[in-house]
Protein backbone atom coordinates (compact mmCIF):
# COMPACT_ATOMS: atom_id res chain seq x y z
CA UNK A 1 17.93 -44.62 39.96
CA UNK A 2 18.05 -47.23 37.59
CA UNK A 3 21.82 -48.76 36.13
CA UNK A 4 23.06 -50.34 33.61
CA UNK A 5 24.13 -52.82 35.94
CA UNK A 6 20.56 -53.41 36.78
CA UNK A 7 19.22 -54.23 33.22
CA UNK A 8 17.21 -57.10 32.96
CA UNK A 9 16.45 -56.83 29.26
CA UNK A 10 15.57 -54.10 26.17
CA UNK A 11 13.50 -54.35 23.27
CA UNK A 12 14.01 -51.97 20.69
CA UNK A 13 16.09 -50.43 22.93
CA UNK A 14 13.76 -50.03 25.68
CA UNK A 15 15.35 -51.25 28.41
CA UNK A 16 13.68 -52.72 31.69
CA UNK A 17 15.77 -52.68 34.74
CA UNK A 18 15.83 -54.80 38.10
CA UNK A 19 13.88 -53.11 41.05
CA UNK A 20 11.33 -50.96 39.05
CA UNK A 21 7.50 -50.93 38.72
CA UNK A 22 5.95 -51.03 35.30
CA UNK A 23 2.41 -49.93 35.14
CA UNK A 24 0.36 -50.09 31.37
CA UNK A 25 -1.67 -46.66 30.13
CA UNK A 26 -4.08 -46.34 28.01
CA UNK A 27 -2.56 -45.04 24.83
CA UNK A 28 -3.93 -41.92 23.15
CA UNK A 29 -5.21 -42.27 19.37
CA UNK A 30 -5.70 -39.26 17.46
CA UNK A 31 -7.44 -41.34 14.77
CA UNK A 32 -10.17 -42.76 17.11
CA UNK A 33 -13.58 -40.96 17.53
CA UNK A 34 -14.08 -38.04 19.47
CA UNK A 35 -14.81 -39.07 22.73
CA UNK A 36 -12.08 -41.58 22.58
CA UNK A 37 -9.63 -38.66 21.42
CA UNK A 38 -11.06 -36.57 24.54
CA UNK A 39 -10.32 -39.64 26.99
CA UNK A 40 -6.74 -39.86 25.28
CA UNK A 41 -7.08 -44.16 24.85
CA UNK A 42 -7.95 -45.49 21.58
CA UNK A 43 -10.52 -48.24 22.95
CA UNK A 44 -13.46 -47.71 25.40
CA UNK A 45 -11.90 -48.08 29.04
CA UNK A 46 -13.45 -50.80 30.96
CA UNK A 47 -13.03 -52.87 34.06
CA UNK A 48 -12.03 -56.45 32.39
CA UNK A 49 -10.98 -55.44 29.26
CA UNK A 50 -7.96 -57.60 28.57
CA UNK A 51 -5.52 -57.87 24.99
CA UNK A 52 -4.97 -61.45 25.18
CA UNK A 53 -1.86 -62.40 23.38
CA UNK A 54 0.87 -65.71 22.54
CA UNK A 55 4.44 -65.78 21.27
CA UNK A 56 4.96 -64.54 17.42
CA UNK A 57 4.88 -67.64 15.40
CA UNK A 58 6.28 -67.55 12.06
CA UNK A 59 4.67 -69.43 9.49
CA UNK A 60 7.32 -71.11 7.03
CA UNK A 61 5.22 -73.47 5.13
CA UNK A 62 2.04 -75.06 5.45
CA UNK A 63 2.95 -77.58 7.98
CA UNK A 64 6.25 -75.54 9.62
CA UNK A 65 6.91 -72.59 11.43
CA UNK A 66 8.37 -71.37 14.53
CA UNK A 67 7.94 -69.58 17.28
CA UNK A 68 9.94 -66.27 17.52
CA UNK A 69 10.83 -66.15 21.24
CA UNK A 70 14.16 -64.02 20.94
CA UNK A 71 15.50 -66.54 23.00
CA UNK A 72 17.74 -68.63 20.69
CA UNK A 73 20.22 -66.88 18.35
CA UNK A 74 18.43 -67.83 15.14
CA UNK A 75 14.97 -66.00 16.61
CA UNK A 76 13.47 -64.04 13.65
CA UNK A 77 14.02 -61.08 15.44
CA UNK A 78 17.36 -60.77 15.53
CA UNK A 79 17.44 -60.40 11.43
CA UNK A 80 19.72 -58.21 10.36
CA UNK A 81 21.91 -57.95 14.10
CA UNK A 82 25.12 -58.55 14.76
CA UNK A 83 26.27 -61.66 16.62
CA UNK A 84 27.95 -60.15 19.19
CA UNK A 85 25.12 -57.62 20.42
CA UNK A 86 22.83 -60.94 19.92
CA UNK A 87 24.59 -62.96 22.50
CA UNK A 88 24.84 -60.26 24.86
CA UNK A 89 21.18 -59.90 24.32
CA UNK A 90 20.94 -63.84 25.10
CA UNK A 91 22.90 -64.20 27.95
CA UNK A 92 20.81 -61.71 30.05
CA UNK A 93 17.64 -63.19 29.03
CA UNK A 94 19.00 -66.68 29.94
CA UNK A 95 19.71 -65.46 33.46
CA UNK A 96 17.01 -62.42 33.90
CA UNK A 97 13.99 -64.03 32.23
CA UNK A 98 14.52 -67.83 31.35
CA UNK A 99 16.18 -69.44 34.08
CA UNK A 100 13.94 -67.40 36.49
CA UNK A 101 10.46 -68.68 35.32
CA UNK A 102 12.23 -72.19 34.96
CA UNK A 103 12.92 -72.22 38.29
CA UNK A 104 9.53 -70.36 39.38
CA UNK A 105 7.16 -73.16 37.91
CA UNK A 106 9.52 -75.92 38.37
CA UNK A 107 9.79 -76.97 35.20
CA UNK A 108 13.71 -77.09 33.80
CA UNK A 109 12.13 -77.81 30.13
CA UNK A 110 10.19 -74.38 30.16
CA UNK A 111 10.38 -71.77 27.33
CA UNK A 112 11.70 -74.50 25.23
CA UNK A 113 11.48 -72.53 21.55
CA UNK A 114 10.97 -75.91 19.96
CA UNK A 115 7.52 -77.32 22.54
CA UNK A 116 5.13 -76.32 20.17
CA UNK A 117 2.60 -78.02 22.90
CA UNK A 118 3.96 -75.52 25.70
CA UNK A 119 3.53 -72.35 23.26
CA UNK A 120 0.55 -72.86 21.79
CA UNK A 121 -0.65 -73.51 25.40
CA UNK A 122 1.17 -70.41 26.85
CA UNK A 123 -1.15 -66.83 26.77
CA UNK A 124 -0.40 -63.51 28.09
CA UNK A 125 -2.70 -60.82 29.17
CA UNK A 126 -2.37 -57.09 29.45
CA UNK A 127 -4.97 -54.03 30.33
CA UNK A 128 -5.22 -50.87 31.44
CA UNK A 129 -3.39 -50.18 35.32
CA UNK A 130 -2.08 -53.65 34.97
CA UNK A 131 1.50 -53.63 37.17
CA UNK A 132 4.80 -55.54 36.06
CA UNK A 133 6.63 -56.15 39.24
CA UNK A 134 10.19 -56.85 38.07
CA UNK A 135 10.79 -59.12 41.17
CA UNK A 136 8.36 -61.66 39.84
CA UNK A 137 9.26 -63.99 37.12
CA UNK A 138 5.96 -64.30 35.23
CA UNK A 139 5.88 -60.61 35.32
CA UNK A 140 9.16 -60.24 33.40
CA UNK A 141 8.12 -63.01 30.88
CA UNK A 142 4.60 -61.19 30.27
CA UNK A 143 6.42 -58.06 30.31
CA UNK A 144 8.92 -59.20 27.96
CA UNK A 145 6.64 -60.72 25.12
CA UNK A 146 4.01 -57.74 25.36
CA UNK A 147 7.05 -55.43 24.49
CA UNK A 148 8.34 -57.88 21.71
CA UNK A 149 5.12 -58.48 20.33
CA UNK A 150 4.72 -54.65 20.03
CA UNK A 151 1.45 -55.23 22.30
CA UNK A 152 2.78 -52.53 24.39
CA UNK A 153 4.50 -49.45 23.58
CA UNK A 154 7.41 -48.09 24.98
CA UNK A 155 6.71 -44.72 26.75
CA UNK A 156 7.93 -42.04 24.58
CA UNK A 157 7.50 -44.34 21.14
CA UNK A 158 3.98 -43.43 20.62
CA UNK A 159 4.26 -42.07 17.30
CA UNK A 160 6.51 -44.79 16.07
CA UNK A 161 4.58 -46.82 13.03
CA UNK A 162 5.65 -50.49 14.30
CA UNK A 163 3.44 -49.76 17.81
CA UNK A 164 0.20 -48.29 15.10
CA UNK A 165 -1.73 -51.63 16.81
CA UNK A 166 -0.73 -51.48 20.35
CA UNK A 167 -3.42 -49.82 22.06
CA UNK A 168 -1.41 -49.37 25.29
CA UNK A 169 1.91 -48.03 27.06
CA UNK A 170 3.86 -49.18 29.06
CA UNK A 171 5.73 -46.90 31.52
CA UNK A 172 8.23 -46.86 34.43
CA UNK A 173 6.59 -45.66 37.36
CA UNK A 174 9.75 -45.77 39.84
CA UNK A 175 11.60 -43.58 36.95
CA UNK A 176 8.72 -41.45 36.87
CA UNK A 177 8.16 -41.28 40.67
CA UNK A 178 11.35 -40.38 41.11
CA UNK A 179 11.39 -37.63 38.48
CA UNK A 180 7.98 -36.76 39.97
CA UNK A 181 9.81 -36.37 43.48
CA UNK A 182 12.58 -34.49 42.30
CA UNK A 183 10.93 -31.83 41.00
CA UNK A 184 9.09 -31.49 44.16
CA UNK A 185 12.23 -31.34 46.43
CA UNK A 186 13.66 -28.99 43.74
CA UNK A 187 11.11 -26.62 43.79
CA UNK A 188 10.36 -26.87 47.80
CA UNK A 189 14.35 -25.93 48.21
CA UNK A 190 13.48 -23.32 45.31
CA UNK A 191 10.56 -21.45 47.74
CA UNK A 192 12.38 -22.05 50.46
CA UNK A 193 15.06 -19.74 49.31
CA UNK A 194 12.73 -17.22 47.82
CA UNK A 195 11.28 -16.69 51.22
CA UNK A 196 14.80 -16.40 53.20
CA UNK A 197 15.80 -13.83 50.72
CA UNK A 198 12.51 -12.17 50.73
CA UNK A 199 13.00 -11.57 54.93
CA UNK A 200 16.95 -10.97 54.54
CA UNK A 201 17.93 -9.69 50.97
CA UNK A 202 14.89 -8.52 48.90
CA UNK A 203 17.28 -6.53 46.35
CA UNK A 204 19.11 -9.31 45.97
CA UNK A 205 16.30 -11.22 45.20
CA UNK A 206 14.82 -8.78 42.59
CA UNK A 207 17.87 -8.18 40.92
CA UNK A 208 18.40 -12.05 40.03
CA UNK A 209 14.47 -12.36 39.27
CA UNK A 210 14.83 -9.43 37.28
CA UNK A 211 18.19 -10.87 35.86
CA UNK A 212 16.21 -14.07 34.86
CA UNK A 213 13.40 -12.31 33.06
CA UNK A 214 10.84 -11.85 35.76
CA UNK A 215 10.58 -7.76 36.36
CA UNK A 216 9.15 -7.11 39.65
CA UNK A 217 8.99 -3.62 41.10
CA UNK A 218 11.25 -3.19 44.71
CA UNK A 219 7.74 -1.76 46.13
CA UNK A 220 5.48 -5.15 45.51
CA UNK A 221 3.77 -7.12 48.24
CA UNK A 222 5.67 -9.84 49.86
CA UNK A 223 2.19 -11.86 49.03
CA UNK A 224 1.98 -10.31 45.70
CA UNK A 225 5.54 -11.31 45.31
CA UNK A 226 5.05 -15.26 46.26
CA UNK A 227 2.31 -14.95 43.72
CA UNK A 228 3.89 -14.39 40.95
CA UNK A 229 7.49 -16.55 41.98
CA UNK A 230 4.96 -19.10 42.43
CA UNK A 231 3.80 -18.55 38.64
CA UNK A 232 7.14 -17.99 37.36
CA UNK A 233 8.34 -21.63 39.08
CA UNK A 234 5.49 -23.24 37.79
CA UNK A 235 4.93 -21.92 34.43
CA UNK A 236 7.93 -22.68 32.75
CA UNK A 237 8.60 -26.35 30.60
CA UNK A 238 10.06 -29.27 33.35
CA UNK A 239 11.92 -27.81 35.94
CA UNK A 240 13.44 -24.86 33.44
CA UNK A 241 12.30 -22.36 36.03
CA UNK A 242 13.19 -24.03 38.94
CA UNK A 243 16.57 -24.65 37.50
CA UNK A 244 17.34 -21.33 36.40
CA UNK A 245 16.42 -19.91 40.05
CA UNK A 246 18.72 -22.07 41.85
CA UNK A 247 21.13 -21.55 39.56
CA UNK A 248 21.09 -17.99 39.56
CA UNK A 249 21.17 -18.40 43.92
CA UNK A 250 24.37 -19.94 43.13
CA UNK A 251 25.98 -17.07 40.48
CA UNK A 252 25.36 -15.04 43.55
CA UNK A 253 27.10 -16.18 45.84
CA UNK A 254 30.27 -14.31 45.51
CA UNK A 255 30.79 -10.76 44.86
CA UNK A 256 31.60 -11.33 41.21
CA UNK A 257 28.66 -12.73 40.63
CA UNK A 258 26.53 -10.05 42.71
CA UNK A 259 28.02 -7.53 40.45
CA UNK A 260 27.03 -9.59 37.36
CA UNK A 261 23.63 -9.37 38.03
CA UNK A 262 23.88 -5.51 39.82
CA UNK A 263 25.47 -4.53 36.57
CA UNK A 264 23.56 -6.06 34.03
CA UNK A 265 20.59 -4.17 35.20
CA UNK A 266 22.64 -0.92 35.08
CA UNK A 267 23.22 -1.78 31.30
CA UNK A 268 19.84 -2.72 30.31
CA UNK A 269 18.50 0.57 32.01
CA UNK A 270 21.38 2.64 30.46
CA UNK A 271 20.50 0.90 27.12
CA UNK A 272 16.98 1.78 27.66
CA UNK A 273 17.50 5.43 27.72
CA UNK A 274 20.16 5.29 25.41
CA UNK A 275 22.88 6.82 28.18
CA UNK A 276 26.28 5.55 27.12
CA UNK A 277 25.30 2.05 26.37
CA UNK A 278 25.12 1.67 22.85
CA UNK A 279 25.03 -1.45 19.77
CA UNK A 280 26.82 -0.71 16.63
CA UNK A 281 24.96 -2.35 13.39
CA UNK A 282 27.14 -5.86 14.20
CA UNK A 283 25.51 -6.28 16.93
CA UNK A 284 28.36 -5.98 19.49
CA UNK A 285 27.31 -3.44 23.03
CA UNK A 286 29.61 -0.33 24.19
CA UNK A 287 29.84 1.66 26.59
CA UNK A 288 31.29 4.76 25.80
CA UNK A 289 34.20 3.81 23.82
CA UNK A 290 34.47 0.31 25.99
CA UNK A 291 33.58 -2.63 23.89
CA UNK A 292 31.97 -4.88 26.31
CA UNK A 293 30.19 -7.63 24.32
CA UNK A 294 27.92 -9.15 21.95
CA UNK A 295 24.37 -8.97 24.72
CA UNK A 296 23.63 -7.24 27.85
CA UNK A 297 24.56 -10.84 30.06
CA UNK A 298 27.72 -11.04 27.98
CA UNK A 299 28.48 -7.77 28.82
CA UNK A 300 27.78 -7.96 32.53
CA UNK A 301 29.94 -10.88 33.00
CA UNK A 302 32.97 -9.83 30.89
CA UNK A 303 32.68 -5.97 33.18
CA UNK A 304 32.74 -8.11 36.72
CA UNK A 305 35.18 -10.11 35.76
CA UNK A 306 37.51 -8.56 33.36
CA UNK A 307 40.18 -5.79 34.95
CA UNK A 308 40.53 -4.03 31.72
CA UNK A 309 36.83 -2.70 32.06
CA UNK A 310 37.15 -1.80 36.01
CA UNK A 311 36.43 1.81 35.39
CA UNK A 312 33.54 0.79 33.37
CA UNK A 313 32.50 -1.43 36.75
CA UNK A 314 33.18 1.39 38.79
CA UNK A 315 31.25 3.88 36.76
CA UNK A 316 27.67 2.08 36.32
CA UNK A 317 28.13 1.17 40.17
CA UNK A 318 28.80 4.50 41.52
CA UNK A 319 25.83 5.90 38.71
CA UNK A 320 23.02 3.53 40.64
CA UNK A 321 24.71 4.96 44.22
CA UNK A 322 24.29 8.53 42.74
């Protein structure tokens, strides 16, 4: 994963890091046409089509100007920032971007902000699948100016107003490959607990699914059974699912949290058919004359783990043995 020790360089506090792969995307226009909207880009994709770009140059008078490179502390840019943040800013550019392509075309008078000759000379390029490796010096300086010219847009900006004429992204495919992979190995460890539970502790099993809001009858079909775990893993936002299983595996693993879940479906059934469980008009669960807390969960946890409500414990145990 990707440090702060790493960083490279940010723009508008997007940050690119050392030893990741940046890919552009089409960006997705809601204005466009039709089709376009149904492709998700906001121009036609093609094989070729490049946004061919220079350097911001800021036009002072008639016969002045100059070019806004973020690479000297006066850079138009950095209006309105404090010094401090600007240097910082400047001394990892000097050694992550500038001195890098300096040394890569052999040229120690490179990136010069004042060679109007070199910048007006000096064009960058990006299109659709194009790849940034970080390890490459011209790749950092394209990188760098299609982010600071606002060509590209930062993943996850795409609604921001100063990217409304970028027609691209630009994304982090190591951070997302990794992401992408850990969800994987999440949910593979995920089904590969399901199944050792469905072979050596199916009530077990139930109970926590049950616990975590998927009801499945004890008499289902182990296939039936992978079916709908499989749904239940997949269907819910990121790796909420996934997440909630394995940390349910892990409430479980002792015998207060076995009871947890045992009892909590005790309380929901005796709630259900209104036998001893009861809510007063606050809002706040009983049993009998126990007060045992302000939802079912609450409740099972504060019975398993609190000795004042043993008998209570004891009592919707022994009913389910009954």
């Amino acid at each position: 994963m990707s440090s702060k020790g790493n960083l490279l360089f940010d723009v508008d506090g997007f940050n690119i890091y050392k030893d990741s792969i940046y890919v552009v995307r089409d960006k997705e226009d809601l204005s466009a046409p039709s089709g376009f909207i149904q492709a998700g880009v906001t121009k036609l994709p093609s094989d070729g089509i490049k946004e061919t770009f220079q350097c911001r140059y800021i036009q002072k008078s008639a016969k002045t100007g100059v070019w806004d490179t973020g690479f000297y502390e006066y850079s138009p840019c950095y209006a309105g920032i404090p010094k401090e943040i600007v240097h910082d800013k400047l001394k990892r550019l000097e050694k992550n971007v500038i001195d890098p392509y300096k040394q890569s075309v052999g040229d120690p008078n490179a990136l010069s902000h004042g060679d109007d000759s070199f910048w007006e000379g000096l064009n960058f390029s990006i299109y659709t699948g194009q790849v940034f490796n970080t390890e490459n010096p011209e790749d950092v300086l394209t990188l760098y100016f299609a982010l600071l010219t606002r060509q590209l847009t930062p993943k996850g900006s795409e609604g921001d107003s100063r990217y409304s004429n970028s027609a691209y992204v630009c994304l982090d495919i190591t951070e997302d490959t990794k992401k992408k992979d850990e969800k994987s190995a999440k949910k593979f460890k995920a089904v590969g607990i399901f199944e050792n539970l469905l072979r050596t502790d199916r009530p077990r099993l139930i109970e926590m699914l049950n616990y975590g809001n998927l009801v499945v009858s004890p008499e289902i079909e182990d296939d039936s059974f992978r079916g709908i775990f499989d749904q239940f893993l997949s269907s819910g936002e990121g790796l909420k699912n996934v997440d909630t299983f394995l940390r349910l595996i892990e409430e479980t693993s002792d015998d207060v949290g076995r009871s947890k879940i045992a009892i909590y479906i005790r309380l929901k059934e005796a709630y259900s058919r209104n036998n001893k469980v009861t809510k007063n008009p606050n809002g706040v669960y009983y049993y009998e004359d126990y007060e045992i807390g302000p939802d079912l969960r609450a409740a099972a946890t504060n019975i398993a783990r609190t000795e004042e409500l043993k008998d209570v414990k004891k009592a919707l145990l022994l009913e389910n043995e009954d």
